[in-house]
N, C-alpha and C. Protein backbone atom coordinates (compact mmCIF):
# COMPACT_ATOMS: atom_id res chain seq x y z
N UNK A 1 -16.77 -29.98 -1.03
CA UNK A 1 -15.55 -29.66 -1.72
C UNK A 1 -14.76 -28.65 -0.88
N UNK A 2 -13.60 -28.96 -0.92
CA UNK A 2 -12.75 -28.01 0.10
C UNK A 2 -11.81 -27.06 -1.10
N UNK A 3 -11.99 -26.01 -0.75
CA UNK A 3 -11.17 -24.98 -1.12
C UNK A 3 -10.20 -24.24 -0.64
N UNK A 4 -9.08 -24.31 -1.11
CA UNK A 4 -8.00 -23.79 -0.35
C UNK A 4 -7.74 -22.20 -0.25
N UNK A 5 -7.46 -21.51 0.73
CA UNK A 5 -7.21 -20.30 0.66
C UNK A 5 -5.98 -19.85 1.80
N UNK A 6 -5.44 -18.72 0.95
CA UNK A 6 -4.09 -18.83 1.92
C UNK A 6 -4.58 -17.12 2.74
N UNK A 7 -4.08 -16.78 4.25
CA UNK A 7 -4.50 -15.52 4.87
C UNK A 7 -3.14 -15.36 5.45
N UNK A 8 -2.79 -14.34 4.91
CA UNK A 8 -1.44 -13.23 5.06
C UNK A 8 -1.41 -12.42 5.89
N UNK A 9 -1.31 -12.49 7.16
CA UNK A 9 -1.99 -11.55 8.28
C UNK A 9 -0.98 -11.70 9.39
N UNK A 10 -0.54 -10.85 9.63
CA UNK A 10 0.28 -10.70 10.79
C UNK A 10 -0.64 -10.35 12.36
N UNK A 11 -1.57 -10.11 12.17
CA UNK A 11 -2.52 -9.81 13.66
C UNK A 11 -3.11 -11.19 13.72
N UNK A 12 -2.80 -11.63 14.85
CA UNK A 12 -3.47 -12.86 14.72
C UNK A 12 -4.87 -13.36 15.29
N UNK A 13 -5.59 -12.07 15.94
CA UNK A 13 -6.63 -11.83 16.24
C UNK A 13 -7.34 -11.94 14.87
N UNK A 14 -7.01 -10.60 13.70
CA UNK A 14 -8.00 -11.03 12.77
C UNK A 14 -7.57 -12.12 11.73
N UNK A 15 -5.97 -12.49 11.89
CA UNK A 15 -6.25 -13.93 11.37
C UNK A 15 -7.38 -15.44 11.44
N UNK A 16 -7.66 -14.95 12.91
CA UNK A 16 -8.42 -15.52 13.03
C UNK A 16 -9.75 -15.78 13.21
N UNK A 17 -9.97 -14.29 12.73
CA UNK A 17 -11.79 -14.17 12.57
C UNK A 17 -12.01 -14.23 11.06
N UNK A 18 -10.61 -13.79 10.13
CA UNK A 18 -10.92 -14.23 9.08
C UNK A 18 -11.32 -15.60 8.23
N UNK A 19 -10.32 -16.37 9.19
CA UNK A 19 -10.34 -17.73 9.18
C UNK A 19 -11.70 -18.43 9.46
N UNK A 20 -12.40 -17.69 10.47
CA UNK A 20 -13.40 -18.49 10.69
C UNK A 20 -14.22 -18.15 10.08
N UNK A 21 -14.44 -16.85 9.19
CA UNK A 21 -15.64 -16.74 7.96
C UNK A 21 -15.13 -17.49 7.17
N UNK A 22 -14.04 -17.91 6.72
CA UNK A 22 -13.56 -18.83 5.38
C UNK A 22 -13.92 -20.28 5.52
N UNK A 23 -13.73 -20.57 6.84
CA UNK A 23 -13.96 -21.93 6.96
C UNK A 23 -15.37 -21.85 7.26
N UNK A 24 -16.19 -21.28 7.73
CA UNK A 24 -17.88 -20.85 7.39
C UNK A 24 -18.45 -21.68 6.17
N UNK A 25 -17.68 -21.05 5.33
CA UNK A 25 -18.33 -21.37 3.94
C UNK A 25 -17.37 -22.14 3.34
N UNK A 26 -16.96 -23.09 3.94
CA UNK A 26 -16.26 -24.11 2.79
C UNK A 26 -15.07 -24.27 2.64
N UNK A 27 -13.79 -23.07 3.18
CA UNK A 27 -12.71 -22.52 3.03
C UNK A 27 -11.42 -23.70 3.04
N UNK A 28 -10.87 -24.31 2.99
CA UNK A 28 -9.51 -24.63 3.92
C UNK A 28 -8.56 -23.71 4.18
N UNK A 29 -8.02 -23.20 4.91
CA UNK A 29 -7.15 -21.93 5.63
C UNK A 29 -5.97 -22.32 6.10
N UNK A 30 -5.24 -21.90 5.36
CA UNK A 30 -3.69 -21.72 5.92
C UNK A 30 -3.41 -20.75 6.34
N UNK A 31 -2.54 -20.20 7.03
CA UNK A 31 -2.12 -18.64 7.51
C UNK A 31 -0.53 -18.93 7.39
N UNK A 32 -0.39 -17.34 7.03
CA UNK A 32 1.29 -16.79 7.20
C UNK A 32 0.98 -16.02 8.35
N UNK A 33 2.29 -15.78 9.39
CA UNK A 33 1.90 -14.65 9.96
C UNK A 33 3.11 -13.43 9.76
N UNK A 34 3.98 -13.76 8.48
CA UNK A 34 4.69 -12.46 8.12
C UNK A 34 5.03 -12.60 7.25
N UNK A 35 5.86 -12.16 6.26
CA UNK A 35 5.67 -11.89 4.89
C UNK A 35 6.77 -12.80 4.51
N UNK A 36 7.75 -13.28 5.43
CA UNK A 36 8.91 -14.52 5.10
C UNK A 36 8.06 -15.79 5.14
N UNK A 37 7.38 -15.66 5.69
CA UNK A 37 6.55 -16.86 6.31
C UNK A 37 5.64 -17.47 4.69
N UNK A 38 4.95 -16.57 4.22
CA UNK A 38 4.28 -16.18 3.11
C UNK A 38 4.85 -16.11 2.04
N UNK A 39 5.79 -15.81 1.68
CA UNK A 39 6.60 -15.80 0.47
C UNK A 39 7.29 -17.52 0.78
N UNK A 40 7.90 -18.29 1.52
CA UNK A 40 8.38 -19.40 1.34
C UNK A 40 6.86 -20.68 1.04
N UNK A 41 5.57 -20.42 1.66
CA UNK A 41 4.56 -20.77 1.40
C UNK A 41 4.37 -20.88 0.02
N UNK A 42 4.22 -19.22 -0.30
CA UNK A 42 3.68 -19.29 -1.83
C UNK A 42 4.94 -20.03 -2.88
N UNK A 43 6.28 -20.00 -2.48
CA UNK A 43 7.04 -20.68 -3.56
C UNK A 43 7.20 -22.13 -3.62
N UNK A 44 6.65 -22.65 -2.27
CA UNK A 44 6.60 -24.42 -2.26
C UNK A 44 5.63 -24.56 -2.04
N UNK A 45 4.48 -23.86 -2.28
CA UNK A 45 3.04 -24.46 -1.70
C UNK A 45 2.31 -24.76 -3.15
N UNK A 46 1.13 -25.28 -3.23
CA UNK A 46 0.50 -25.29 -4.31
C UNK A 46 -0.54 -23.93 -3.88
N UNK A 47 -1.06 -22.98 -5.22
CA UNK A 47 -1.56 -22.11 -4.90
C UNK A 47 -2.99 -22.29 -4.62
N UNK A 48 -3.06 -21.49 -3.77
CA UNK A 48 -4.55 -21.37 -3.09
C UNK A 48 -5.46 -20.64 -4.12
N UNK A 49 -6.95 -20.63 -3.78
CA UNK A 49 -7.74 -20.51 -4.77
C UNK A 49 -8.24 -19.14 -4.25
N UNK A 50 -7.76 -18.34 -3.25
CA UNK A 50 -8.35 -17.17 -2.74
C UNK A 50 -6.84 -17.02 -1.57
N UNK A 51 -6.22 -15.87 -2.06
CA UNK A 51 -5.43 -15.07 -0.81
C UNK A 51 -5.89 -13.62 -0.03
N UNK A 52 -6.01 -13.94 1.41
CA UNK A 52 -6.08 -12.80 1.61
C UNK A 52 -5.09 -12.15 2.17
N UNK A 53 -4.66 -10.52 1.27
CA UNK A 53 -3.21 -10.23 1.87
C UNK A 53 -2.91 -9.02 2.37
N UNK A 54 -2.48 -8.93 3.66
CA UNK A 54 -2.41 -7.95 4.22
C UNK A 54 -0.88 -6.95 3.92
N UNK A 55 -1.17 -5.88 3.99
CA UNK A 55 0.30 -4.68 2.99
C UNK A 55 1.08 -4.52 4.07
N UNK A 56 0.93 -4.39 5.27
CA UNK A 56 1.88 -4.14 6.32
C UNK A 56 1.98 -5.21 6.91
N UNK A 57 3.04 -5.77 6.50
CA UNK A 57 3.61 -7.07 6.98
C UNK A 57 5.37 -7.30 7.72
N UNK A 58 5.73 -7.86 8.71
CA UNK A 58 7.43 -7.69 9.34
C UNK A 58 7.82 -8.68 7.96
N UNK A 59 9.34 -8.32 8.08
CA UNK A 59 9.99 -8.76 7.18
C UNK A 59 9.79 -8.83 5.59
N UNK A 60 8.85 -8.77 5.06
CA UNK A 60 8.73 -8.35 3.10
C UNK A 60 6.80 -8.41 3.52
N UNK A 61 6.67 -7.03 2.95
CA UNK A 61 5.63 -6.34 3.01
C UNK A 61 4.38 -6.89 1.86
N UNK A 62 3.45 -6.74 1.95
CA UNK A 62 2.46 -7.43 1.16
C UNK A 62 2.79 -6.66 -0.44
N UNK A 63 2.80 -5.47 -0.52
CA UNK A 63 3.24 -4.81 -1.90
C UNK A 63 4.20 -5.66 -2.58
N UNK A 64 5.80 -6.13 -1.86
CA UNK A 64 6.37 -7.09 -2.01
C UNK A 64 5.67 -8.25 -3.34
N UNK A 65 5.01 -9.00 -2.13
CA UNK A 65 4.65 -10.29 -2.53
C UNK A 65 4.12 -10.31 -3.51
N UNK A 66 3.09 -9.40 -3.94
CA UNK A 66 2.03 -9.27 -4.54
C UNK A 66 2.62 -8.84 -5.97
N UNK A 67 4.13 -8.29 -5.87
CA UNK A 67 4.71 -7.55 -7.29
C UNK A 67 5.88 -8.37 -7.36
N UNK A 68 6.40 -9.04 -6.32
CA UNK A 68 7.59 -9.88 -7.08
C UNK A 68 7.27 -11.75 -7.04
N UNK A 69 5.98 -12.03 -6.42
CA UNK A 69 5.84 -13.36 -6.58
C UNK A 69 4.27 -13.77 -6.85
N UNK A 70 3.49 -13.17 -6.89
CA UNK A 70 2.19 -13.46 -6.93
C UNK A 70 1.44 -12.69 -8.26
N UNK A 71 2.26 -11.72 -8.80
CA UNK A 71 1.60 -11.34 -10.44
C UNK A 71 2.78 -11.86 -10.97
N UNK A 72 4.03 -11.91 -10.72
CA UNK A 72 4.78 -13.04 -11.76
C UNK A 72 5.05 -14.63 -12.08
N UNK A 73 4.35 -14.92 -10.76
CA UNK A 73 4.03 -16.35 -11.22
C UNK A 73 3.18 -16.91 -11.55
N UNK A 74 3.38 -17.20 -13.41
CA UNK A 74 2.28 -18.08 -13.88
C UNK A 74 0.82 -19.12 -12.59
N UNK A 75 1.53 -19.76 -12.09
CA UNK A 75 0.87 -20.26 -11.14
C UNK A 75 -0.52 -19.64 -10.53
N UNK A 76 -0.87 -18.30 -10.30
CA UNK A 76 -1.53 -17.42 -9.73
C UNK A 76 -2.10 -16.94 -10.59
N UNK A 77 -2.14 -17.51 -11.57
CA UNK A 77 -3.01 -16.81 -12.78
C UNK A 77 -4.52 -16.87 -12.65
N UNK A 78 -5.20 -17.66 -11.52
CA UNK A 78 -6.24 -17.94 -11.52
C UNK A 78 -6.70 -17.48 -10.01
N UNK A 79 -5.84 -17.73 -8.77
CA UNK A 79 -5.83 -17.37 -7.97
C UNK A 79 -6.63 -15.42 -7.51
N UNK A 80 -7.37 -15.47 -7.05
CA UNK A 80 -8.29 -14.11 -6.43
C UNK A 80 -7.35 -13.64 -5.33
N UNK A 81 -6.96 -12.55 -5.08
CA UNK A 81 -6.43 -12.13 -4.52
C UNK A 81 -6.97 -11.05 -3.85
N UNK A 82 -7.36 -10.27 -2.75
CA UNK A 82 -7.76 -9.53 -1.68
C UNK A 82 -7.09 -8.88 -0.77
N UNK A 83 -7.13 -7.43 -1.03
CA UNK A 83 -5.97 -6.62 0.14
C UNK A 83 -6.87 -6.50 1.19
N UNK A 84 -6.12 -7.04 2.30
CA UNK A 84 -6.92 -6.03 3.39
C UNK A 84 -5.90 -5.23 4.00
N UNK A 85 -5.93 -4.31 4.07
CA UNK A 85 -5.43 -3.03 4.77
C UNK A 85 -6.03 -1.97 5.22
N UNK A 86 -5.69 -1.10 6.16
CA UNK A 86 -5.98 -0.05 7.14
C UNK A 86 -5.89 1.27 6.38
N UNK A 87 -5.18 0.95 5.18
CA UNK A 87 -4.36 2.18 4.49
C UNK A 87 -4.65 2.20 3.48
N UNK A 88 -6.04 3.04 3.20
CA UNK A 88 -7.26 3.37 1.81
C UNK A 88 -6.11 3.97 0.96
N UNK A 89 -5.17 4.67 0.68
CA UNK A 89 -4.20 4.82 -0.04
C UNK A 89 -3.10 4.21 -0.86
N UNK A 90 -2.75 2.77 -0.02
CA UNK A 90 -2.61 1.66 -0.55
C UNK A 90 -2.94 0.78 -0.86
N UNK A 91 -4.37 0.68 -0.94
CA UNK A 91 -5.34 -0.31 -1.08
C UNK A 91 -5.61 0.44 -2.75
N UNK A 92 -5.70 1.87 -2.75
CA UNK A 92 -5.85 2.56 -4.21
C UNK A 92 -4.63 2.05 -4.93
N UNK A 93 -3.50 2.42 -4.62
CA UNK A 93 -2.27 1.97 -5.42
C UNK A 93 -2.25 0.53 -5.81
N UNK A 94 -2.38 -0.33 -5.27
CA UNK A 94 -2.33 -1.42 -5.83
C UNK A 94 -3.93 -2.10 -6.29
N UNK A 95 -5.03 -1.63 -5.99
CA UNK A 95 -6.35 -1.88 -6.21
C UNK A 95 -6.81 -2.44 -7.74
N UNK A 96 -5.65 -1.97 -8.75
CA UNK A 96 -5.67 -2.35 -10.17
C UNK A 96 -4.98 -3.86 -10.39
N UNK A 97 -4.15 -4.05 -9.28
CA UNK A 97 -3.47 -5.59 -9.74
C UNK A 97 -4.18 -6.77 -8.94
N UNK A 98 -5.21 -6.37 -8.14
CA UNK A 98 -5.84 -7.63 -7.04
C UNK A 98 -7.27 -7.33 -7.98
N UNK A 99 -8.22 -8.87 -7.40
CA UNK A 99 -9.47 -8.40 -7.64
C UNK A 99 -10.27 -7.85 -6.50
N UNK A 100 -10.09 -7.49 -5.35
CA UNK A 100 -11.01 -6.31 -4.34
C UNK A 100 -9.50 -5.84 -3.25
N UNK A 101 -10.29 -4.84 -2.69
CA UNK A 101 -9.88 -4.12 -1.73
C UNK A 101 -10.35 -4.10 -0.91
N UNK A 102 -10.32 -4.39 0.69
CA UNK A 102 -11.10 -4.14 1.92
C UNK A 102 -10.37 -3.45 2.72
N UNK A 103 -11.08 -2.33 3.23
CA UNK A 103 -10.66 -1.62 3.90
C UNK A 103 -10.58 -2.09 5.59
N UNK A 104 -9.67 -2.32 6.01
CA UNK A 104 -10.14 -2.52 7.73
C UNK A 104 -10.47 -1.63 8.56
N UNK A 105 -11.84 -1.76 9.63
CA UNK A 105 -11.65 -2.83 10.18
C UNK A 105 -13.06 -3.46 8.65
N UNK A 106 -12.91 -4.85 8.85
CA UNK A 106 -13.24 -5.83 7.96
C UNK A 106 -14.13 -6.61 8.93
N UNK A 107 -15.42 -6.68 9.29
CA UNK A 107 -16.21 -7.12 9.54
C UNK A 107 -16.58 -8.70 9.25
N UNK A 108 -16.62 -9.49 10.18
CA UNK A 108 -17.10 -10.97 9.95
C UNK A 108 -17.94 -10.92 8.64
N UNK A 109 -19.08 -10.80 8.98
CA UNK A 109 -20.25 -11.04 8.15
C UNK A 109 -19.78 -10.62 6.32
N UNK A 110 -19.27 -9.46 6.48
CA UNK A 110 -18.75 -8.63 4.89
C UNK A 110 -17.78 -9.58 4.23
N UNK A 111 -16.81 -10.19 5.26
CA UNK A 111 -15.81 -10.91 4.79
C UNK A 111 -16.12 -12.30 4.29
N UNK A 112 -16.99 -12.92 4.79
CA UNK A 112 -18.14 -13.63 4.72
C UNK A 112 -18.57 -14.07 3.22
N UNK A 113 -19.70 -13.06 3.27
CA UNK A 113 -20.70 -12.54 2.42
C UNK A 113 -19.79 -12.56 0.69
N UNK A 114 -18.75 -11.25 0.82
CA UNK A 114 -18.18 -11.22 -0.31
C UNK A 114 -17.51 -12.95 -1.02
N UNK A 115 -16.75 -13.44 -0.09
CA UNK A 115 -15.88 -14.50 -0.25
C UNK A 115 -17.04 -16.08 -0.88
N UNK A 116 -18.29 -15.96 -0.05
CA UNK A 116 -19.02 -16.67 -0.16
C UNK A 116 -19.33 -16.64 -1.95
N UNK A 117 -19.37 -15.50 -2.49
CA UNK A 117 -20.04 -15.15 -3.90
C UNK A 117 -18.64 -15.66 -5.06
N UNK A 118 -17.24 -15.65 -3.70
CA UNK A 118 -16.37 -16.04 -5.10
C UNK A 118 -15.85 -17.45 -5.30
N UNK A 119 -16.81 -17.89 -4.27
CA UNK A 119 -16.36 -19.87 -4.14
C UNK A 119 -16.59 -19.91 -5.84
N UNK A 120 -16.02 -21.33 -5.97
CA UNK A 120 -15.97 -21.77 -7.17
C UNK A 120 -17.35 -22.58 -7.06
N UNK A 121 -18.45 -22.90 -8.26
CA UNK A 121 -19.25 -23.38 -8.40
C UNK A 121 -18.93 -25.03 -8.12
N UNK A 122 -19.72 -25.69 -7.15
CA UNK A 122 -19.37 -27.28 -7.17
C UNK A 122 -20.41 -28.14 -8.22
């Protein structure tokens, strides 16, 4: 069973180590690599079953997304959502509207490990 997940990441280094723990375990992976990129995704895409979203993003910032299109659209009601950021301060501020916080740097294996436990049962 393939599961879709969308990764919001402007570094494309760890876009792509994230990517490859997701697709590890089952993932299908799309990437944004800036927050225009990501916001036109999430409004014509069908939603993914796991986002991971990074807060410092060019052009509309992950705080953005996360407060004007991703907790107001019905759509995402089911959708898991995951900050990763550098910035334990904004990972606190918004830590109440996602279900986890990772602090970077974000380790293969952790990213892994956690994501693995929130697949959907097949």
């Amino acid at each position: 069973m393939s599961i879709p997940a969308l990764i919001i990441e402007d570094d494309e280094d760890l876009a792509d180590i994230f990517a490859e723990a997701l697709r590890g375990i089952g993932y299908e992976v799309e990437h944004a690599a800036d927050g225009q990129k990501a916001k036109e995704r999430l409004l014509n895409g069908a939603p993914p079953h796991l986002i991971l979203l990074d807060m410092h993003l060019p052009h509309i910032s992950g705080g953005e997304l996360l407060t004007t299109i991703i907790k107001k659209d019905e759509r995402f009601a089911k959708t898991l959502v995951i900050i990763t950021t550098a910035d334990a301060r904004m990972g606190e501020a918004y830590g109440d509207q996602v279900d986890f916080v990772m602090i970077k740097p974000i380790s293969f294996v952790q990213l892994r490990d956690l994501t693995a436990r929130l697949r959907p049962k097949e």
